[in-house]
C-alpha atoms as a PDB file:
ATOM      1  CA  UNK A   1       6.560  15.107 -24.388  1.00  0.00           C
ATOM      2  CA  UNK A   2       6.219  15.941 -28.133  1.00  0.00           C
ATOM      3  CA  UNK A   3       9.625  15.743 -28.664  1.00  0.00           C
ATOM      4  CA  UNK A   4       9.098  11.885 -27.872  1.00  0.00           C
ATOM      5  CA  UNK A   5       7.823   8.820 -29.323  1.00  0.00           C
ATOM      6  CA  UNK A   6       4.441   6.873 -27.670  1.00  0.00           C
ATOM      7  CA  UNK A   7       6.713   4.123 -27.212  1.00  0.00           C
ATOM      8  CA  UNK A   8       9.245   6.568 -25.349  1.00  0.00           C
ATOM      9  CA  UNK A   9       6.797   8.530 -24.003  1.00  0.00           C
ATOM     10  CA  UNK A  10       4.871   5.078 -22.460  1.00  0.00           C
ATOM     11  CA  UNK A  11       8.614   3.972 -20.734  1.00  0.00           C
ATOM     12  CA  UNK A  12       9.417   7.990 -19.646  1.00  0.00           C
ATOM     13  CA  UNK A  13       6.315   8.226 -17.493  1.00  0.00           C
ATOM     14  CA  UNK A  14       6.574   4.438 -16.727  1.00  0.00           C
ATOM     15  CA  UNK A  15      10.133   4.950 -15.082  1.00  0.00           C
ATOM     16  CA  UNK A  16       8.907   7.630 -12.878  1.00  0.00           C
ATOM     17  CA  UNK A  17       6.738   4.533 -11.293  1.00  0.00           C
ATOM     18  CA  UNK A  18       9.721   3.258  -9.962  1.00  0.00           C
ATOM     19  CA  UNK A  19       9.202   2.083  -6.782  1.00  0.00           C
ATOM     20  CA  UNK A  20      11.424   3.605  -4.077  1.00  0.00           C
ATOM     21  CA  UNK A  21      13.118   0.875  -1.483  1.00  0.00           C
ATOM     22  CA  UNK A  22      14.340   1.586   1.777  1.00  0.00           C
ATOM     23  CA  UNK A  23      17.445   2.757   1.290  1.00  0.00           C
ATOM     24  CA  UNK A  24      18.308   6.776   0.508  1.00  0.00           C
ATOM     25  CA  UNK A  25      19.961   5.354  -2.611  1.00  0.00           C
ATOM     26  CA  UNK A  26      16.642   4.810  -4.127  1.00  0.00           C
ATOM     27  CA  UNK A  27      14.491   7.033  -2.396  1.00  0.00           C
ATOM     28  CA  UNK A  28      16.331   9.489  -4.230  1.00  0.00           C
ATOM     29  CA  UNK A  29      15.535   8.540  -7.851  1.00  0.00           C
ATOM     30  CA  UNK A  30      12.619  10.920  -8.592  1.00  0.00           C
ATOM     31  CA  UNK A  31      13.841  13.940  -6.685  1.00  0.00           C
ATOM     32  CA  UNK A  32      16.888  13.764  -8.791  1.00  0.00           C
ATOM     33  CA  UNK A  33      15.282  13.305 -12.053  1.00  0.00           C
ATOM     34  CA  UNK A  34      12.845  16.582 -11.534  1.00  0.00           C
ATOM     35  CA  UNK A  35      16.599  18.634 -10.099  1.00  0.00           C
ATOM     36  CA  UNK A  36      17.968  17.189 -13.159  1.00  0.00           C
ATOM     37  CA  UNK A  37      14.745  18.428 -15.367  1.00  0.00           C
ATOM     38  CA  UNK A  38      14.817  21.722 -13.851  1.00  0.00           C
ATOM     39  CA  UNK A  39      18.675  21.878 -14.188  1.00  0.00           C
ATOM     40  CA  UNK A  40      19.463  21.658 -10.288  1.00  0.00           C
ATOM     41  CA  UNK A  41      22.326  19.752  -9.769  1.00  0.00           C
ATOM     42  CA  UNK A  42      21.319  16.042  -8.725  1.00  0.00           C
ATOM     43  CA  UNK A  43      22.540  14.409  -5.210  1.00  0.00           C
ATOM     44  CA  UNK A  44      26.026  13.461  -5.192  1.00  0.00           C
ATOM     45  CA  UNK A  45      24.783   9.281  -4.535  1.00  0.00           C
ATOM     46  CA  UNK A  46      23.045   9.644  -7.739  1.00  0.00           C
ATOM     47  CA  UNK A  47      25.543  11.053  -9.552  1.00  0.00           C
ATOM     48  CA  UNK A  48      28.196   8.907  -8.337  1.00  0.00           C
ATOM     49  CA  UNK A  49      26.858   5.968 -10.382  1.00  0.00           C
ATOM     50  CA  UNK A  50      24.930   5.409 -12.974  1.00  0.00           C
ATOM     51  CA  UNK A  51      24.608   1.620 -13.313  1.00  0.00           C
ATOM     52  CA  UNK A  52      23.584   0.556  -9.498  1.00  0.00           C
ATOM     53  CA  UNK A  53      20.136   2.037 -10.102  1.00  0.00           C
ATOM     54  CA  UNK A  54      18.160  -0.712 -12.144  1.00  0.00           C
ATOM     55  CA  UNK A  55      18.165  -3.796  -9.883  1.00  0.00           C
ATOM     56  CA  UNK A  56      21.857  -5.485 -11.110  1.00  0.00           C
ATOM     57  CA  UNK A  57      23.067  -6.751 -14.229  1.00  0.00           C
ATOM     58  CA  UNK A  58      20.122  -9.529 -14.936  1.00  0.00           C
ATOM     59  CA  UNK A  59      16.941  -7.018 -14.629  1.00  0.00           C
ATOM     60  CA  UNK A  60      19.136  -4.642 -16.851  1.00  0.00           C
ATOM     61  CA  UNK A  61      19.904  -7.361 -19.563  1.00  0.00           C
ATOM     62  CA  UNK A  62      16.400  -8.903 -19.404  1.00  0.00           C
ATOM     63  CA  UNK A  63      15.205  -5.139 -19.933  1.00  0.00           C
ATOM     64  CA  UNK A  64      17.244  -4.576 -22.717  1.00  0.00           C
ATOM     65  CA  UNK A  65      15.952  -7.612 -24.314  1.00  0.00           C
ATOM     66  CA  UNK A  66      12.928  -6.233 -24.492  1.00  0.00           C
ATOM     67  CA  UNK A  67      13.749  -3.016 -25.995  1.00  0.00           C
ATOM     68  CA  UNK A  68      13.432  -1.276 -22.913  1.00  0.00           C
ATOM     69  CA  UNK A  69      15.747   2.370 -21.910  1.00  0.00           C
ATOM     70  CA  UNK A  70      16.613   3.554 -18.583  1.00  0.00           C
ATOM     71  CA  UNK A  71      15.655   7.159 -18.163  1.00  0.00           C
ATOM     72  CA  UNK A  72      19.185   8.067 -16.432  1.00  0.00           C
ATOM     73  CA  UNK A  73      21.344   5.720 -18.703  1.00  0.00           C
ATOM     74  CA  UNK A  74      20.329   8.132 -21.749  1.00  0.00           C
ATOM     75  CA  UNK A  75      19.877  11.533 -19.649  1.00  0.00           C
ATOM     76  CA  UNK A  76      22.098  13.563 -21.723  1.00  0.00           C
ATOM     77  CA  UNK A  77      19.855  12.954 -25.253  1.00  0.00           C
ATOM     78  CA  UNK A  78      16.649  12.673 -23.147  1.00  0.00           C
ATOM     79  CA  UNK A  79      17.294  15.993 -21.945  1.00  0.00           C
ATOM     80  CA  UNK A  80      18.753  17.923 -25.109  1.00  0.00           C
ATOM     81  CA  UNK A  81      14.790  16.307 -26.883  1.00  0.00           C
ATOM     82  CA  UNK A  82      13.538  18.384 -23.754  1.00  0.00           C
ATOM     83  CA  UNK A  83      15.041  21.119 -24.100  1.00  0.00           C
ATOM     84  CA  UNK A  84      14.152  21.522 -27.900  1.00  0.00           C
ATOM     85  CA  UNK A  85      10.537  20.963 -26.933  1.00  0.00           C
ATOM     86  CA  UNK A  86       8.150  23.628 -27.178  1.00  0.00           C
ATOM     87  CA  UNK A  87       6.283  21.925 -24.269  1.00  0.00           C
ATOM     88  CA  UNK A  88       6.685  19.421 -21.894  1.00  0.00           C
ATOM     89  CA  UNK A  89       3.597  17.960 -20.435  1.00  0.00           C
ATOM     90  CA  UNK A  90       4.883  15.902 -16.908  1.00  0.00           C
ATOM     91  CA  UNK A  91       2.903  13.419 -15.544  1.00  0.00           C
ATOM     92  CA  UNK A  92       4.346  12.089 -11.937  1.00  0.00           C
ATOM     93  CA  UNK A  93       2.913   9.690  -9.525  1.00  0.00           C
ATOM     94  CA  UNK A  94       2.920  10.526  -6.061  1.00  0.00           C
ATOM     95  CA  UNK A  95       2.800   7.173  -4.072  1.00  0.00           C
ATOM     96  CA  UNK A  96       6.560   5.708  -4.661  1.00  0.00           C
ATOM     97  CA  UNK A  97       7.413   8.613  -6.461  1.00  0.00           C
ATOM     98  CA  UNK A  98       7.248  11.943  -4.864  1.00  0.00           C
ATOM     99  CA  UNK A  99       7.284  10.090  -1.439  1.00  0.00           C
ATOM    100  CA  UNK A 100       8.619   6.715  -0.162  1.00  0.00           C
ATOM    101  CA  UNK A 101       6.418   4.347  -0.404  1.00  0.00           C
ATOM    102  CA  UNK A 102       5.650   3.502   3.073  1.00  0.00           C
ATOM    103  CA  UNK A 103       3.585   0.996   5.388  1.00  0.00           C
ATOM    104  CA  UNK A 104       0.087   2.731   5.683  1.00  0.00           C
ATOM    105  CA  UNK A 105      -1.093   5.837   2.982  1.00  0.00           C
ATOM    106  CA  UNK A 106      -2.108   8.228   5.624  1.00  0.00           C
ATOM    107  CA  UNK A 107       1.905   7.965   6.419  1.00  0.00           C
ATOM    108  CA  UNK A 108       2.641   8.571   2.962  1.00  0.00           C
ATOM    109  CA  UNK A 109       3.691  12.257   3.158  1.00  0.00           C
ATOM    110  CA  UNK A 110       5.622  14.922   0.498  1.00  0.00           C
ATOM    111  CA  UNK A 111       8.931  15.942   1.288  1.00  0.00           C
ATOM    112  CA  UNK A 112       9.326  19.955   1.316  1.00  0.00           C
ATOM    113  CA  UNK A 113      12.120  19.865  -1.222  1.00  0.00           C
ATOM    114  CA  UNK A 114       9.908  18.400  -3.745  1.00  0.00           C
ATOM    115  CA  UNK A 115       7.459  20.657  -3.348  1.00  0.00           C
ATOM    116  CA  UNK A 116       9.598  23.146  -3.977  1.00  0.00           C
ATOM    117  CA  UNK A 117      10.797  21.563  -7.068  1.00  0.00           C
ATOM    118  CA  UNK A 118       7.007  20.946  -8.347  1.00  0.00           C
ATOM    119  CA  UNK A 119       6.887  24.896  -7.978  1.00  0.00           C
ATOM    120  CA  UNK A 120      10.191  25.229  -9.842  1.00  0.00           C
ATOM    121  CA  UNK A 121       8.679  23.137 -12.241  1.00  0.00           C
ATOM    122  CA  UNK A 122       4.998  25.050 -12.560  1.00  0.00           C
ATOM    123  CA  UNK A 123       6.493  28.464 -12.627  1.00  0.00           C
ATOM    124  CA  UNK A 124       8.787  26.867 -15.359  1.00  0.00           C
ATOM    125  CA  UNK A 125       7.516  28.120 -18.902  1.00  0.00           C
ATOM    126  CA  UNK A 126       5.918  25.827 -21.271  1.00  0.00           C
ATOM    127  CA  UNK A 127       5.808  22.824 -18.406  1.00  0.00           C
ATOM    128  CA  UNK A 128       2.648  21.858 -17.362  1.00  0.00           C
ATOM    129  CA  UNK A 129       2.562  19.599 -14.411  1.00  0.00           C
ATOM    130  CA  UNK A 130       0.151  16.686 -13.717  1.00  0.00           C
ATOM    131  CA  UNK A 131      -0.301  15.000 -10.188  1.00  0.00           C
ATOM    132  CA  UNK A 132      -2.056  11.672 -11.242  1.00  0.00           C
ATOM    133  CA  UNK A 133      -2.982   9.078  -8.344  1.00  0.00           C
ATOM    134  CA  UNK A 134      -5.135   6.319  -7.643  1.00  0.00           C
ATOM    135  CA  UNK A 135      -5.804   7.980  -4.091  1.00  0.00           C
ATOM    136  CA  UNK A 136      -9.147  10.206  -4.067  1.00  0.00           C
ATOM    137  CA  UNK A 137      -8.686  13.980  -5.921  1.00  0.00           C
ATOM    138  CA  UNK A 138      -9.217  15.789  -2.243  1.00  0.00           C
ATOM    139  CA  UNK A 139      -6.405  13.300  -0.384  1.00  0.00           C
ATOM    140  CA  UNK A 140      -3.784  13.558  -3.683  1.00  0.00           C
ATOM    141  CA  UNK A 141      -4.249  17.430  -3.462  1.00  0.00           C
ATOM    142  CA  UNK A 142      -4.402  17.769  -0.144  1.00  0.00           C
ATOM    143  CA  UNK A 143      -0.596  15.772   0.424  1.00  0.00           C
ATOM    144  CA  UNK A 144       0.894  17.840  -2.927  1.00  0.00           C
ATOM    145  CA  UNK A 145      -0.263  21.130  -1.571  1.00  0.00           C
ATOM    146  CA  UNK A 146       1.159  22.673  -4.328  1.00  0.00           C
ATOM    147  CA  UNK A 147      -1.398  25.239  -6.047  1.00  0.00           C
ATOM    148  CA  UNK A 148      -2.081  25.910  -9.646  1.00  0.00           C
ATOM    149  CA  UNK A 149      -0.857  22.364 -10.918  1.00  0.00           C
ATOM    150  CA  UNK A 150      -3.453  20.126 -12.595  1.00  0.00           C
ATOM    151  CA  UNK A 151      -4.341  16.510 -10.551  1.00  0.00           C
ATOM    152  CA  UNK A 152      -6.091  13.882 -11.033  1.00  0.00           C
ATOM    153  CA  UNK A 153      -7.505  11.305  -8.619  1.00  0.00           C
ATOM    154  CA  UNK A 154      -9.024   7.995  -8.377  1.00  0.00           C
ATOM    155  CA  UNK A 155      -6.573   7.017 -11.839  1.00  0.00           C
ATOM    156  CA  UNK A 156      -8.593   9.285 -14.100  1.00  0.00           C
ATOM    157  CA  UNK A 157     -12.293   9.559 -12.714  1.00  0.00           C
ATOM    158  CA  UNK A 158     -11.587  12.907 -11.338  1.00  0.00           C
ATOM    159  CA  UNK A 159      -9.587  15.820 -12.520  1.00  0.00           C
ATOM    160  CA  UNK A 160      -8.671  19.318 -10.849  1.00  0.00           C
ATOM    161  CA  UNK A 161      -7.543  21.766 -14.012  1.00  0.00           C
ATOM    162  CA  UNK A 162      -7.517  25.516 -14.543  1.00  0.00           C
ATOM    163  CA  UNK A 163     -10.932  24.969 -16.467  1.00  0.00           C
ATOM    164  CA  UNK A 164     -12.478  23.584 -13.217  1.00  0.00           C
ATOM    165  CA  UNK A 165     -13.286  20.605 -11.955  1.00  0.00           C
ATOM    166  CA  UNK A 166     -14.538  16.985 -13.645  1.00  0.00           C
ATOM    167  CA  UNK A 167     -15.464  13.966 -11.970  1.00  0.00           C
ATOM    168  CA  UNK A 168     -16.421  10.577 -12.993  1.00  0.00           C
ATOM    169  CA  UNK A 169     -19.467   9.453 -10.855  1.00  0.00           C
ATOM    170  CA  UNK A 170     -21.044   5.707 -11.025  1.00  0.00           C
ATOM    171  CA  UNK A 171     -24.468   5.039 -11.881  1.00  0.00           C
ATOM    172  CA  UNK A 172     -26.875   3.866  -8.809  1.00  0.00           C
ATOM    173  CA  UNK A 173     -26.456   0.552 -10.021  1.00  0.00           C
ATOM    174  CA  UNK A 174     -22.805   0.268  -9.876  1.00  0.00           C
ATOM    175  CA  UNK A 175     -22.420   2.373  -6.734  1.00  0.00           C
ATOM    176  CA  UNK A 176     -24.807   0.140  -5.214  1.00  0.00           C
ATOM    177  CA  UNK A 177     -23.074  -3.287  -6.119  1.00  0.00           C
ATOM    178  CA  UNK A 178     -19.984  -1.572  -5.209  1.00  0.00           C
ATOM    179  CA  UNK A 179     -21.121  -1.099  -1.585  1.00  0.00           C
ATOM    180  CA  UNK A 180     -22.193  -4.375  -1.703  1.00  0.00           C
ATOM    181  CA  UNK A 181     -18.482  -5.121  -2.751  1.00  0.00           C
ATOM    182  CA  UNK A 182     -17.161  -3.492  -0.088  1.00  0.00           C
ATOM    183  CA  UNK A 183     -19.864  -5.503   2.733  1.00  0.00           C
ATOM    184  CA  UNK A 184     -18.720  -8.428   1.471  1.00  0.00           C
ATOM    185  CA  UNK A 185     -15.126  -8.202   1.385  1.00  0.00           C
ATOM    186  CA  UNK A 186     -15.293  -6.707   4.722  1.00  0.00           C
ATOM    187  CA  UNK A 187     -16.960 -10.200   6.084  1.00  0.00           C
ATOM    188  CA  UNK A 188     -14.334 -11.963   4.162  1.00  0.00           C
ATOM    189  CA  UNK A 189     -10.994 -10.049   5.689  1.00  0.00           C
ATOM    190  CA  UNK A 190     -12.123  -9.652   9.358  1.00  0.00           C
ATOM    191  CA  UNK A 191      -9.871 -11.724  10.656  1.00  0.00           C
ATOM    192  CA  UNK A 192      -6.852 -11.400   7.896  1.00  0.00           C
ATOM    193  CA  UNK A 193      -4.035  -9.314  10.285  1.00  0.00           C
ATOM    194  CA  UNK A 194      -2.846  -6.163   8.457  1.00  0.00           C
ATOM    195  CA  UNK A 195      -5.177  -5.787   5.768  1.00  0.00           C
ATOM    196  CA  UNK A 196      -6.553  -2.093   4.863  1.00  0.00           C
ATOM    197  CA  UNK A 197     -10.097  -1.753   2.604  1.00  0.00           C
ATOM    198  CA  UNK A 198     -10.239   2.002   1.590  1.00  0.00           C
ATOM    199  CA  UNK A 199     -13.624   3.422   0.096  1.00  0.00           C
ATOM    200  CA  UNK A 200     -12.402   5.867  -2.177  1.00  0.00           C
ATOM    201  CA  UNK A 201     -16.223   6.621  -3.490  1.00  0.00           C
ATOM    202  CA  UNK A 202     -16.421   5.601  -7.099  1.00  0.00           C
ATOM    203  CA  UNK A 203     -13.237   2.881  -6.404  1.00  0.00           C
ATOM    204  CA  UNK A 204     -12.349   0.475  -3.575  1.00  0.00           C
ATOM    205  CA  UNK A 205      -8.983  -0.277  -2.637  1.00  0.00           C
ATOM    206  CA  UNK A 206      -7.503  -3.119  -0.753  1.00  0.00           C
ATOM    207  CA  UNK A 207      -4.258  -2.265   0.876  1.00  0.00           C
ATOM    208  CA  UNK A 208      -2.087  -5.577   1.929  1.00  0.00           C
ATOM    209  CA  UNK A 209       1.467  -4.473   2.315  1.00  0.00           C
ATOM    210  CA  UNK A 210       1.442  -5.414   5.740  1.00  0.00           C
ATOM    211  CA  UNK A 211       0.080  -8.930   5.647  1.00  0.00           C
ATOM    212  CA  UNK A 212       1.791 -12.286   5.723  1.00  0.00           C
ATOM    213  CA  UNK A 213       2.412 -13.590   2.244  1.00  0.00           C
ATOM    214  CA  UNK A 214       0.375 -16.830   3.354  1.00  0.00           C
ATOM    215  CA  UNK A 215      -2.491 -14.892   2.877  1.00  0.00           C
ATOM    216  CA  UNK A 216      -2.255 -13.976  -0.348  1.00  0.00           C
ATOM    217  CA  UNK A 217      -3.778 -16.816  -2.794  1.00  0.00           C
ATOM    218  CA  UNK A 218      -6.736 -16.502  -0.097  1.00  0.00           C
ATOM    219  CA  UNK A 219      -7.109 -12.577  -0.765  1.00  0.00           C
ATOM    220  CA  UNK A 220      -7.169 -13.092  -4.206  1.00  0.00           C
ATOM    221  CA  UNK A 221      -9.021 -15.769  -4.653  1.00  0.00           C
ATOM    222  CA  UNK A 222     -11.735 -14.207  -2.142  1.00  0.00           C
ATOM    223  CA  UNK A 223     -12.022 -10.925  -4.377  1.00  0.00           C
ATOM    224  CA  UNK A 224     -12.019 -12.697  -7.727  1.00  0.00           C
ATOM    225  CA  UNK A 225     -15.176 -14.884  -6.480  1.00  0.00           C
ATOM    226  CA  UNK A 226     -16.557 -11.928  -4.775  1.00  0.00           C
ATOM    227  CA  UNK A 227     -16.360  -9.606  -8.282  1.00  0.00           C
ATOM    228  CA  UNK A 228     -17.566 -12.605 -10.082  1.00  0.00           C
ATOM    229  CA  UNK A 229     -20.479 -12.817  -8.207  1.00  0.00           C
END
């Protein structure tokens, strides 16, 4: 947003990260923001307070120490920036934010009312929309379904815009220690319950939501020494 500050700009897009819990209390954070951006009227649990939406009184105060503003706390002079704004450039996750997160990523799947507000939004003028995502540019695309938007996949290494399309690719060398990577840590986790490798081409990611926490100093451990190596 032009209208705001790097600083602001860095903790705008770094709210929208949020990550959504179980309840419908939270999982309704970023479809309310984008109603509220678009000038829908938000959901009546959102509206109904303010304050319950930043993890109590201690994360709020510990934020605050650190200079830190809640998007919704400061809506009203957030929005009249935006509205004086000859552009506004939105960047939105997708994982956590325009869908629960959720146990597995195939399961991860977008609502059909925020699809409809991501076309709200693209057909707004002046607002031009960015998926960006750590999953691949085909799979982020693919769940959005939302045409003429711009996305990018695999956290920057490839990007879909109306100029066409540019990717990222690793040398021979890297791809091939990569692979090796990937062989390795494969050996490692066999037998760790739960855990998910996902070749995503030019980056690897290791999925372990579902496993015990005991496991977790092991996992970490196993990859740093494997990376190292």
């Amino acid at each position: 947003f032009e209208c705001l500050t790097f600083r602001e700009k860095a903790h705008f897009i770094g709210t929208r990260t949020t990550k959504m819990h179980k309840t419908d209390h939270h999982a309704r954070q970023p479809i309310d923001f984008i109603r509220l951006l678009i000038g829908h009227p938000c959901s009546p649990l959102y509206s109904s307070s303010l304050e319950q939406k930043w993890g109590g009184p201690r994360k709020r105060k510990r934020d605050r120490a650190e200079g830190l503003k809640h998007l919704f706390e400061y809506w009203e002079n957030i929005q009249a920036r935006i509205q004086g704004a000859k552009n506004i450039f939105l960047f939105l996750d997708y994982d956590g934010t325009l869908t629960p997160i959720v146990s597995s990523p195939e399961l991860a799947l977008c609502p059909l009312e925020v699809k409809f507000l991501l076309e709200k939004l693209r057909d707004s003028p002046n607002v031009f929309l960015v998926i960006i995502s750590g999953r691949s540019l085909e799979d982020v695309r693919e769940k959005v379904g939302v045409p003429g938007i711009i996305y990018v996949g695999n956290h920057g290494l490839a990007i879909q815009n109306p100029a066409g399309l540019h990717q990222k690719k690793l040398s021979p060398a890297r791809e091939k220690e990569l692979r090796k990577i990937l062989q390795t840590l494969q050996e490692s986790f066999a037998e760790i319950p739960g855990i998910l490798l996902e070749d995503k081409g030019s980056i690897l990611a290791i999925h372990y939501r579902n496993v015990a926490q005991k496991y977790f100093r092991w996992i970490h451990k196993a990859l740093k020494e494997t990376v190292e190596k």
